[in-house]
N, C-alpha and C. Protein backbone atom coordinates (compact mmCIF):
# COMPACT_ATOMS: atom_id res chain seq x y z
N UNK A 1 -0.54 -7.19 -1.33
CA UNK A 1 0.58 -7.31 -2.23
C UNK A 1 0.75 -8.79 -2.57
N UNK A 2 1.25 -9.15 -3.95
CA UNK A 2 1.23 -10.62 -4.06
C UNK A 2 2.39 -11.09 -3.48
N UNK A 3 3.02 -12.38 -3.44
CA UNK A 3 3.98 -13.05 -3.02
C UNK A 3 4.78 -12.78 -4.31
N UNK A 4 5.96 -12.83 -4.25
CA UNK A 4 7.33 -13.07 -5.19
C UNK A 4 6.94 -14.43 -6.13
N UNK A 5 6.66 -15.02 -5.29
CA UNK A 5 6.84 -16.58 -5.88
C UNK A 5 5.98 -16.66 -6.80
N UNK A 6 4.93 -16.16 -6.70
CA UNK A 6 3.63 -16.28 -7.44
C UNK A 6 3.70 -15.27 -8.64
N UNK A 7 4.37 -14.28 -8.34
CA UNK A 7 4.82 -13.19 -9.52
C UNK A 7 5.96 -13.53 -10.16
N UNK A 8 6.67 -14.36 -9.78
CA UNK A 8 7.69 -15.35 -10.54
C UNK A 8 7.25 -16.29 -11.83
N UNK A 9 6.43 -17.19 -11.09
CA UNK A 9 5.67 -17.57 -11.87
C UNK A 9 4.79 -17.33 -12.56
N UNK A 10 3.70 -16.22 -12.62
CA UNK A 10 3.18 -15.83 -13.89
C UNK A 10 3.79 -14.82 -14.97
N UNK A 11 4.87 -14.07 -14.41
CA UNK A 11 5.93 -13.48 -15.67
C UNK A 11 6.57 -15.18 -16.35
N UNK A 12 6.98 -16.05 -15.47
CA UNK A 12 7.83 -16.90 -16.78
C UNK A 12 6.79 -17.85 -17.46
N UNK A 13 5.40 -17.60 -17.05
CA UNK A 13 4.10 -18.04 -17.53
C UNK A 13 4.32 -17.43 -18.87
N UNK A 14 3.91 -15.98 -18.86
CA UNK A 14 3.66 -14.89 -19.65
C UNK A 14 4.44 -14.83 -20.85
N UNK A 15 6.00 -14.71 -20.20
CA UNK A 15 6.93 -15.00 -21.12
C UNK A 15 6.96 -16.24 -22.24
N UNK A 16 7.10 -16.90 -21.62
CA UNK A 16 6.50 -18.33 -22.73
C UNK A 16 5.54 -18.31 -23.26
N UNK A 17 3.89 -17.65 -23.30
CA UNK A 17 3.67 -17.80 -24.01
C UNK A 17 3.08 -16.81 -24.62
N UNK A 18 3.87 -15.50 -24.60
CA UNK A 18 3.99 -15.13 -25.62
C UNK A 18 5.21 -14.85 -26.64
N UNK A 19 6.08 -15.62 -26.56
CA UNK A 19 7.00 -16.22 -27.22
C UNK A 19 6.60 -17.57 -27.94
N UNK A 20 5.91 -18.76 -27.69
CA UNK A 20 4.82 -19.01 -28.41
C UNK A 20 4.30 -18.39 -29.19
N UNK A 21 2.83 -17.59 -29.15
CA UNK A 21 2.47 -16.62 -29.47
C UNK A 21 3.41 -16.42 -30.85
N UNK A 22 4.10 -15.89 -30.84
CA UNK A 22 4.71 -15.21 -31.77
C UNK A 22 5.61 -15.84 -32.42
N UNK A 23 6.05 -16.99 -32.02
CA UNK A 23 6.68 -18.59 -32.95
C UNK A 23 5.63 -19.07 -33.83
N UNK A 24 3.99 -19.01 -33.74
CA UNK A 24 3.39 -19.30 -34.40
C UNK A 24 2.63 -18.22 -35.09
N UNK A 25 3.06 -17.08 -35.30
CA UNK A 25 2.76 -16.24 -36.54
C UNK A 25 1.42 -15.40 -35.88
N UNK A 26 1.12 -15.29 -34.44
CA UNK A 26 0.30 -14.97 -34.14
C UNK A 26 0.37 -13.18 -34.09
N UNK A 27 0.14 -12.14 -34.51
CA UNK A 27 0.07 -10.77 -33.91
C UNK A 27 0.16 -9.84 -32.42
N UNK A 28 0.92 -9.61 -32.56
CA UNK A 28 1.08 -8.58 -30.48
C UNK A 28 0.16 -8.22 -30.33
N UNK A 29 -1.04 -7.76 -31.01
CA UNK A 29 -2.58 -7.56 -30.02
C UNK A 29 -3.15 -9.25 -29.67
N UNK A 30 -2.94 -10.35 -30.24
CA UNK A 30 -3.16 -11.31 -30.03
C UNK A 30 -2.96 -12.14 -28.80
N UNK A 31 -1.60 -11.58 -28.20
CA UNK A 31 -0.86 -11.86 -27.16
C UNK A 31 -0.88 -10.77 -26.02
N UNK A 32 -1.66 -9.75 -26.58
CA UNK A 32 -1.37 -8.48 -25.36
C UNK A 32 -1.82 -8.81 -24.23
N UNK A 33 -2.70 -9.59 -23.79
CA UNK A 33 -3.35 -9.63 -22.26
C UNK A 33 -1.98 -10.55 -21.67
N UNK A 34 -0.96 -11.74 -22.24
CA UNK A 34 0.00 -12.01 -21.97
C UNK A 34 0.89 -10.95 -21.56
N UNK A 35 1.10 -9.59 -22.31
CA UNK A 35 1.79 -8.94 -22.01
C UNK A 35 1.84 -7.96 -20.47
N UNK A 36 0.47 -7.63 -20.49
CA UNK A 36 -0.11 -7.21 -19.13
C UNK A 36 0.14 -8.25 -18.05
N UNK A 37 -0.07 -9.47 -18.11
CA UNK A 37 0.15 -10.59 -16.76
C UNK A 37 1.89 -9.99 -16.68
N UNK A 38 2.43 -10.26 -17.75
CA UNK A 38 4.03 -10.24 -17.96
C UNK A 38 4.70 -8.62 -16.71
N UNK A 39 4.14 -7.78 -17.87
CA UNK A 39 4.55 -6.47 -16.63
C UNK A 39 3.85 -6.23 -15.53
N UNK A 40 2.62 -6.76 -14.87
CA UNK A 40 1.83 -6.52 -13.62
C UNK A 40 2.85 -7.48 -12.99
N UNK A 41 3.53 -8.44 -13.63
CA UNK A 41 4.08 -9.21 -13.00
C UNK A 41 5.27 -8.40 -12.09
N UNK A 42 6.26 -8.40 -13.12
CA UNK A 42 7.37 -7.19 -13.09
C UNK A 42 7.45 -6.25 -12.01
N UNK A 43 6.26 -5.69 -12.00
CA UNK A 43 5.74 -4.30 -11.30
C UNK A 43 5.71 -5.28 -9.57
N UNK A 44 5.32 -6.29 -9.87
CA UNK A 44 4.48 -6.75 -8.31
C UNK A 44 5.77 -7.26 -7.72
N UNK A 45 6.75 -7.95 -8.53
CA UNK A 45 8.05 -8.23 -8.04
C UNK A 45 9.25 -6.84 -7.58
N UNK A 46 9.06 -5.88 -8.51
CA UNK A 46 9.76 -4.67 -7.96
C UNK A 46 9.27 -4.28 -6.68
N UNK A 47 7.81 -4.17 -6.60
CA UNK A 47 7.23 -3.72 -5.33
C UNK A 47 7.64 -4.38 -4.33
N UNK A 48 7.27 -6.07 -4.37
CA UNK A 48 7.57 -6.65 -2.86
C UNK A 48 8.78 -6.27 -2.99
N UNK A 49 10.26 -6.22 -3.88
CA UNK A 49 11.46 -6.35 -3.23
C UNK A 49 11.15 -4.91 -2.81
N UNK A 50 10.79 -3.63 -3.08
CA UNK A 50 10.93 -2.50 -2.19
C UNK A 50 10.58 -2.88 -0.63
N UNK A 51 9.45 -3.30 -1.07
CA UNK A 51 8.76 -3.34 0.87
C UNK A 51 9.69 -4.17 1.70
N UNK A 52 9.93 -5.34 1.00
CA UNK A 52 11.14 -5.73 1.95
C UNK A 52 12.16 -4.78 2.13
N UNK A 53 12.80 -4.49 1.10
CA UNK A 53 14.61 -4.00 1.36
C UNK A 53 15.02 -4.37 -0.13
N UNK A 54 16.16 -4.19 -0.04
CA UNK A 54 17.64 -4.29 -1.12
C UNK A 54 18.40 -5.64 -0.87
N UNK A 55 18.22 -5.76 0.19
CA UNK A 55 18.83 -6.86 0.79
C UNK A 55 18.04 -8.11 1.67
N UNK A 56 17.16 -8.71 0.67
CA UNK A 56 15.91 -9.71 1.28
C UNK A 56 16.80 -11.28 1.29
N UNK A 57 18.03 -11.20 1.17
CA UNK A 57 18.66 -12.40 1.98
C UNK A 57 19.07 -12.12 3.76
N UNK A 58 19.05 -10.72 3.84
CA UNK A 58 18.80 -10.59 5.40
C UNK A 58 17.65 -11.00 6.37
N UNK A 59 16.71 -10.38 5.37
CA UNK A 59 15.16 -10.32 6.09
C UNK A 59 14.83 -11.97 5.89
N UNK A 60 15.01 -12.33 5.22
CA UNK A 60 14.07 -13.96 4.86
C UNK A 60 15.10 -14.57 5.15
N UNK A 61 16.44 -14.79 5.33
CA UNK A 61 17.36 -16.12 5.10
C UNK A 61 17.17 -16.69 4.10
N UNK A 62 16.69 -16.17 3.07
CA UNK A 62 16.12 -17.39 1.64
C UNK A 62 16.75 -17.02 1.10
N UNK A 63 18.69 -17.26 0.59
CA UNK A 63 19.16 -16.82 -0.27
C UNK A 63 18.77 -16.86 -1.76
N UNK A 64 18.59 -18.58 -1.81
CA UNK A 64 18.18 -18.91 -3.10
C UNK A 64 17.17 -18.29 -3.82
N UNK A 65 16.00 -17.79 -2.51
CA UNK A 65 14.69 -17.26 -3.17
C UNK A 65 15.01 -15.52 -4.01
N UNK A 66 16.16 -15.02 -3.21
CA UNK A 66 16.36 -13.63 -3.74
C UNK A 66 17.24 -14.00 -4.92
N UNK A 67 18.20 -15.08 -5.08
CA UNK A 67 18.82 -15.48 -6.25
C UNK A 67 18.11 -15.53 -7.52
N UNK A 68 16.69 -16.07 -7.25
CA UNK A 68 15.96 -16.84 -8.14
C UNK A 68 15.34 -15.17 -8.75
N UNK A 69 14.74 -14.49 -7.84
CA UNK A 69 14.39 -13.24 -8.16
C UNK A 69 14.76 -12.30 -8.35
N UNK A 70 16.24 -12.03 -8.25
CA UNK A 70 17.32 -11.10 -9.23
C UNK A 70 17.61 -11.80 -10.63
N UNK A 71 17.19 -13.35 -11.01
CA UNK A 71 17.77 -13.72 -12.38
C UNK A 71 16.44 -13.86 -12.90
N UNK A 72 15.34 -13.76 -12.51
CA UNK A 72 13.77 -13.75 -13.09
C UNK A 72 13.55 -12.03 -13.58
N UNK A 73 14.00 -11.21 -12.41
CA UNK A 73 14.48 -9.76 -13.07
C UNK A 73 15.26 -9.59 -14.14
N UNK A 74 16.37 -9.93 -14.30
CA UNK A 74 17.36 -9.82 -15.18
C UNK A 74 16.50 -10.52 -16.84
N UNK A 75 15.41 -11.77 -16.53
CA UNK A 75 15.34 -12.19 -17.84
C UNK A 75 14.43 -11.24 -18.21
N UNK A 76 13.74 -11.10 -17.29
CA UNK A 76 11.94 -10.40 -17.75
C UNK A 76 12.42 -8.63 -17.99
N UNK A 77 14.01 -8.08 -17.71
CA UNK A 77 14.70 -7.37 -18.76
C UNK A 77 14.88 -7.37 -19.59
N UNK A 78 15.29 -8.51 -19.86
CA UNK A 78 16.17 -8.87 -21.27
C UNK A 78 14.63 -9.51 -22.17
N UNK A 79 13.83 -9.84 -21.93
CA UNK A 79 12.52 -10.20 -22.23
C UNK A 79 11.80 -9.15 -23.05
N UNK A 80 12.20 -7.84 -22.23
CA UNK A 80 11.60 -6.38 -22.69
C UNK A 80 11.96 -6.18 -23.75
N UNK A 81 13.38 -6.39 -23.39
CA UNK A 81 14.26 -5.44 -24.82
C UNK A 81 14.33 -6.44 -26.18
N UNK A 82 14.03 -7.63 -26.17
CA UNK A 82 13.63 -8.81 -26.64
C UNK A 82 12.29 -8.23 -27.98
N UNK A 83 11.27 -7.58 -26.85
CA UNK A 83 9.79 -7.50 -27.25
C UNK A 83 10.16 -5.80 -28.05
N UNK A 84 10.83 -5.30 -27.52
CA UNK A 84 11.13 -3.71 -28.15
C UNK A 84 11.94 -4.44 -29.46
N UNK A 85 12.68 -5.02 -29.51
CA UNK A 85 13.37 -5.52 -31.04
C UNK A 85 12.13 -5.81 -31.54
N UNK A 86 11.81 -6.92 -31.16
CA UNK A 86 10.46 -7.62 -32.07
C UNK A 86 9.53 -6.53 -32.31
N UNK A 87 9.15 -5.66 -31.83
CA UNK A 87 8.39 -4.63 -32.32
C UNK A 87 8.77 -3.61 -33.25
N UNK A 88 9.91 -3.44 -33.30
CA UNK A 88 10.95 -2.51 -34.08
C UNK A 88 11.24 -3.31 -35.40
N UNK A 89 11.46 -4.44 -35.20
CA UNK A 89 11.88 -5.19 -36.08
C UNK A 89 10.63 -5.16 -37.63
N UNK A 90 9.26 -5.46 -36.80
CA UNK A 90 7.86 -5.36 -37.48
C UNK A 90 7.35 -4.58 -37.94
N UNK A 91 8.26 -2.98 -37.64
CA UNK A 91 7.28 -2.11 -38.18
C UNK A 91 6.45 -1.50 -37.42
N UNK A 92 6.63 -1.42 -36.12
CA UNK A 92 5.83 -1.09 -34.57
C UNK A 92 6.48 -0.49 -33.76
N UNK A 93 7.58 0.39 -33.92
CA UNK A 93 8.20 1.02 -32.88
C UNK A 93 7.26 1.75 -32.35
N UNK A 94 6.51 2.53 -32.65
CA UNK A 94 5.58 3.57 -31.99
C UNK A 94 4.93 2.40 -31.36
N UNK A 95 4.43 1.39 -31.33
CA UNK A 95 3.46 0.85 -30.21
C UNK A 95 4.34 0.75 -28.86
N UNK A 96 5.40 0.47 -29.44
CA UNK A 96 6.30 -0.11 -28.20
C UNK A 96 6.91 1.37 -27.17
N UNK A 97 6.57 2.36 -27.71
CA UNK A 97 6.80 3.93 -27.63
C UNK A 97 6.08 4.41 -26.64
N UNK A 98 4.80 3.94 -27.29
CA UNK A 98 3.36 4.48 -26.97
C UNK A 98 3.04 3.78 -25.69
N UNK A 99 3.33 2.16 -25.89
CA UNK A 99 3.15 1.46 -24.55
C UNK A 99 4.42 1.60 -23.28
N UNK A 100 5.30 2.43 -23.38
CA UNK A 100 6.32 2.78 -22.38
C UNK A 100 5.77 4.10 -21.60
N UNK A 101 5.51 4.88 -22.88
CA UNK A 101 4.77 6.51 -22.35
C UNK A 101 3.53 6.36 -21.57
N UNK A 102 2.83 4.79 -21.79
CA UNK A 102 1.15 4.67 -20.82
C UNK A 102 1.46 3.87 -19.84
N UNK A 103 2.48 3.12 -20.19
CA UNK A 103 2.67 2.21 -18.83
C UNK A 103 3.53 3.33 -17.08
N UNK A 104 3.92 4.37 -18.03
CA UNK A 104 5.00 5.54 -17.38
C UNK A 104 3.62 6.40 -16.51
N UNK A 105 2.70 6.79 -17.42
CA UNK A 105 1.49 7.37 -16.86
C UNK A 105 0.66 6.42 -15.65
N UNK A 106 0.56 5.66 -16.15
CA UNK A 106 -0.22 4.44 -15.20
C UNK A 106 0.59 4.71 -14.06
N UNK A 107 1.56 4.37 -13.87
CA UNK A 107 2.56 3.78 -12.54
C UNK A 107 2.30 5.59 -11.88
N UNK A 108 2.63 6.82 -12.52
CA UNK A 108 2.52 7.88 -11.93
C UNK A 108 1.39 8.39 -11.30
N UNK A 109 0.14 7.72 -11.99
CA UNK A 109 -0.68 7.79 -11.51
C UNK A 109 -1.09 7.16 -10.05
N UNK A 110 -0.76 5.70 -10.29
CA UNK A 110 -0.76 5.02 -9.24
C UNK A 110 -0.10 5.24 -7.88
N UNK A 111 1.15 5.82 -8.74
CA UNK A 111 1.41 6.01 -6.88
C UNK A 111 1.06 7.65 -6.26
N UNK A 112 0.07 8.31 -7.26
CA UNK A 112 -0.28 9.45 -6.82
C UNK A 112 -1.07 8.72 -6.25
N UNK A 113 -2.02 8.13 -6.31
CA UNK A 113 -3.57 7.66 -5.69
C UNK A 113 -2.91 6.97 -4.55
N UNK A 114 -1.61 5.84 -4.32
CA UNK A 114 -1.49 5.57 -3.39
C UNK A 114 -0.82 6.43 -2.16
N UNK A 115 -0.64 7.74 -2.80
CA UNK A 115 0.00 8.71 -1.96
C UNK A 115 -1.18 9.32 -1.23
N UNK A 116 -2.39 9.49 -2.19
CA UNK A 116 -2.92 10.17 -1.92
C UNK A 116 -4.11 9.47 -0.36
N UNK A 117 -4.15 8.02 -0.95
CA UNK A 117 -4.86 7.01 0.19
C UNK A 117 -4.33 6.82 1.51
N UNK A 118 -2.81 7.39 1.19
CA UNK A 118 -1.74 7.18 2.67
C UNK A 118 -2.27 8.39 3.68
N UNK A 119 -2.03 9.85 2.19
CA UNK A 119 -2.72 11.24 3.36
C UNK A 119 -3.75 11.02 4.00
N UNK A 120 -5.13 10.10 3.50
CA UNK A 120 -6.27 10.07 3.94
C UNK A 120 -6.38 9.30 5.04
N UNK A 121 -5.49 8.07 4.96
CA UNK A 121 -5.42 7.27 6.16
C UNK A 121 -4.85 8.24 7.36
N UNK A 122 -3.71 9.06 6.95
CA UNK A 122 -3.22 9.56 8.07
C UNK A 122 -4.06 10.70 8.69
N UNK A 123 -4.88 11.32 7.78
CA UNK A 123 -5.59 12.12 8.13
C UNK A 123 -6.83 11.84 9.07
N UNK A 124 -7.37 10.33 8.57
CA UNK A 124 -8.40 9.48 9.15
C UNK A 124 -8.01 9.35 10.61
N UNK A 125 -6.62 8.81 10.71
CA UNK A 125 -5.94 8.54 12.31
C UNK A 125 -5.77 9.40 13.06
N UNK A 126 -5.50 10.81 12.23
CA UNK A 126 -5.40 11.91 13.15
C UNK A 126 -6.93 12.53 13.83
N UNK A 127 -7.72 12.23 12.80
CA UNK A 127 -9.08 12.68 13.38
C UNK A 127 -9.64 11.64 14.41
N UNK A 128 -9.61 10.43 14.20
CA UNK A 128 -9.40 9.59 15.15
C UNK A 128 -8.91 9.84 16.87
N UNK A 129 -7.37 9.99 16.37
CA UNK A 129 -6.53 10.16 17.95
C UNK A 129 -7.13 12.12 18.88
N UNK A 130 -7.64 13.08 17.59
CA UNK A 130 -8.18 13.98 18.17
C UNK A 130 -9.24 13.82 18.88
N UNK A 131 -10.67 12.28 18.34
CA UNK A 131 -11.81 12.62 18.81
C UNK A 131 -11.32 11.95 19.81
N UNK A 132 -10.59 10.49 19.80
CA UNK A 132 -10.25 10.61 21.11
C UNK A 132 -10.00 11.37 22.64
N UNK A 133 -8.67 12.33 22.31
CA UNK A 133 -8.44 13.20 23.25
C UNK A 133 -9.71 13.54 23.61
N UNK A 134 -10.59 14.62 23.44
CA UNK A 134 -11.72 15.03 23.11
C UNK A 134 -12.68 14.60 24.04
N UNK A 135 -12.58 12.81 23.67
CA UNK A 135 -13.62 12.14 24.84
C UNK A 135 -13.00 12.12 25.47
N UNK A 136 -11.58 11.73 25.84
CA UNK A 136 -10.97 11.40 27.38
C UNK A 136 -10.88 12.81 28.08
N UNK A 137 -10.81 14.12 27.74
CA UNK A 137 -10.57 14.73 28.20
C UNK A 137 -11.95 15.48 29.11
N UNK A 138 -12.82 15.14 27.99
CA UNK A 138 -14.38 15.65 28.01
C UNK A 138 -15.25 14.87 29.22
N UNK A 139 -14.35 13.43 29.26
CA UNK A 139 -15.30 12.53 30.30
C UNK A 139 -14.01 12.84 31.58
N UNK A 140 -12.82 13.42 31.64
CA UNK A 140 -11.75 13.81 32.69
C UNK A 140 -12.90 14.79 33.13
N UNK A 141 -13.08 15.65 32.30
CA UNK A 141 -14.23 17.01 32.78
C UNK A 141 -15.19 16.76 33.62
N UNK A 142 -16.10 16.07 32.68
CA UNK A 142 -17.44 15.36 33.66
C UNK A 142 -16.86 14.71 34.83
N UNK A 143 -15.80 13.65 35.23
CA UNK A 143 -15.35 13.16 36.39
C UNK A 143 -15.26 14.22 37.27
N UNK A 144 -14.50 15.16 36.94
CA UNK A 144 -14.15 16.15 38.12
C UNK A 144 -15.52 17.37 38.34
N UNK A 145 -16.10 17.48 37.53
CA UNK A 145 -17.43 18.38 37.88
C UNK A 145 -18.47 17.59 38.72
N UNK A 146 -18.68 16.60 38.59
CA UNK A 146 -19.26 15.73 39.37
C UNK A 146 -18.76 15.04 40.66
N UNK A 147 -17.35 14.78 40.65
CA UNK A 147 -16.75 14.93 42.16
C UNK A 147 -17.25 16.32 42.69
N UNK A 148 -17.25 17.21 42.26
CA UNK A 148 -17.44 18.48 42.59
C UNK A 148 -18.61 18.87 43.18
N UNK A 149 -19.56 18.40 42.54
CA UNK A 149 -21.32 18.33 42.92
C UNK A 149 -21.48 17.43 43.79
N UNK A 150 -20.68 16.73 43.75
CA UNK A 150 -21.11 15.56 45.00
C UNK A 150 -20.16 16.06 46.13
N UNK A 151 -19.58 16.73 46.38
CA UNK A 151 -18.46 17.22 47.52
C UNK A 151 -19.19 18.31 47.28
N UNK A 152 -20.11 19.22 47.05
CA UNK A 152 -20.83 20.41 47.37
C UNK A 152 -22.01 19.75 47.76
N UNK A 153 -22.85 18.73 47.59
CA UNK A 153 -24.06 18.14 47.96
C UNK A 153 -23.80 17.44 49.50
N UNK A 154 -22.55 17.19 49.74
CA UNK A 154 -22.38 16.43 50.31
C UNK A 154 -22.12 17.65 51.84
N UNK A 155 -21.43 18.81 51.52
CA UNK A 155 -21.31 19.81 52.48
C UNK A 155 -22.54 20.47 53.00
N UNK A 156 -23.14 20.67 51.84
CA UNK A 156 -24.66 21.05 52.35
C UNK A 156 -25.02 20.45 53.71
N UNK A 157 -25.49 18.81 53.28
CA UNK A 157 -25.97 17.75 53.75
C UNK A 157 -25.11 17.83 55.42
N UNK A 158 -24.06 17.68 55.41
CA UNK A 158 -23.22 18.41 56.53
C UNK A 158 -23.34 19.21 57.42
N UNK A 159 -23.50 20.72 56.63
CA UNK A 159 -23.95 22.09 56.95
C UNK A 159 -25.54 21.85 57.31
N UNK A 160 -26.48 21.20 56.82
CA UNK A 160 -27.80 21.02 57.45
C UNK A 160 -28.00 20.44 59.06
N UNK A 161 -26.84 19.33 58.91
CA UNK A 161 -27.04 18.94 60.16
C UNK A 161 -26.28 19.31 61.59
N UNK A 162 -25.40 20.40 61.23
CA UNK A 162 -25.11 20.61 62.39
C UNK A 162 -25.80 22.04 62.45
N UNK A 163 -26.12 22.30 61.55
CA UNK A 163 -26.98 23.81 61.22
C UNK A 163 -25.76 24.93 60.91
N UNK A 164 -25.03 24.64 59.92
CA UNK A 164 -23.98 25.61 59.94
C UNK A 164 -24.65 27.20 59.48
N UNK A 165 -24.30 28.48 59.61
CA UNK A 165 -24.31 29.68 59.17
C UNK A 165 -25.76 29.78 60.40
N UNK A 166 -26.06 29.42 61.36
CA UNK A 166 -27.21 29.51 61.74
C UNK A 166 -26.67 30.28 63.58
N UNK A 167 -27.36 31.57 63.62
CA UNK A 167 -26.47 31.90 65.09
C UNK A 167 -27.13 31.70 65.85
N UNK A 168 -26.27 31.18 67.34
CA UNK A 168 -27.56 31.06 68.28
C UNK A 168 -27.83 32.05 69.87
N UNK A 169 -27.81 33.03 69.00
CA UNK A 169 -28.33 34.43 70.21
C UNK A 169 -29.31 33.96 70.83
């Protein structure tokens, strides 16, 4: 997962310049790979604040740092709805439509696959902690069958020398 800080900084990267971008008469496919840094950004900052918590002035003591990253949220909002005017404005509502409905697919997708990598891990651990049992239980087996052979080898060896089962009429 990336750091906050670093996803801070390439959304207000992104943001600038494609606001640039588009101060100088340039076209939104022109600027789109800006746009992708912009929301991977977004996405990577929603994520870490999940994994932390709601409340990452508890976990870190870094008030300022969660300050800084609730008002980097709030712009790279207002950034969106910014880019949905400007697209609306141009004559492009359907791109801006079209790119909500794929960016909506993407993310659903994604966290199917990461759902689906979690079952496998857990499934991986469980087959794991079974082959375990398995051997410990399997080499518990062999321990005690072999105490066993050796405490029957050992009675024999016993029974030979004093001549047990042997009568002496």
């Amino acid at each position: 997962m990336i750091e906050i800080a670093i996803a801070l900084s390439m959304a207000s990267t992104a943001m600038s310049n494609i606001k640039k971008g588009i101060e100088v008469g340039k076209q939104f496919r022109d600027v789109v790979h800006e746009f992708g840094k912009l929301f991977d950004a977004r996405d990577a900052i929603m994520e870490a604040q999940q994994a932390k918590g709601s409340d990452m002035t508890v976990v870190d003591g870094a008030t300022g740092k969660a300050l800084n990253t609730a008002l980097m949220i709030r712009d790279i909002n207002h950034f969106e709805n910014w880019l949905k005017d400007q697209l609306i404005y141009s004559g492009q509502a359907d791109v801006y439509e079209e790119f909500v409905a794929q960016r909506e697919l993407i993310r659903k997708g994604n966290a199917e696959a990461k759902k689906r990598q979690q079952i496998a891990k857990k499934k991986r651990k469980d087959e794991i902690d079974e082959l375990i049992d398995v051997l410990f239980w399997g080499g518990f087996a062999l321990l005690i069958l072999g105490a066993l052979m050796w405490g029957g080898i050992e009675l024999l060896h016993h029974c030979k020398a004093i001549k047990c089962g042997v009568s002496h009429a």
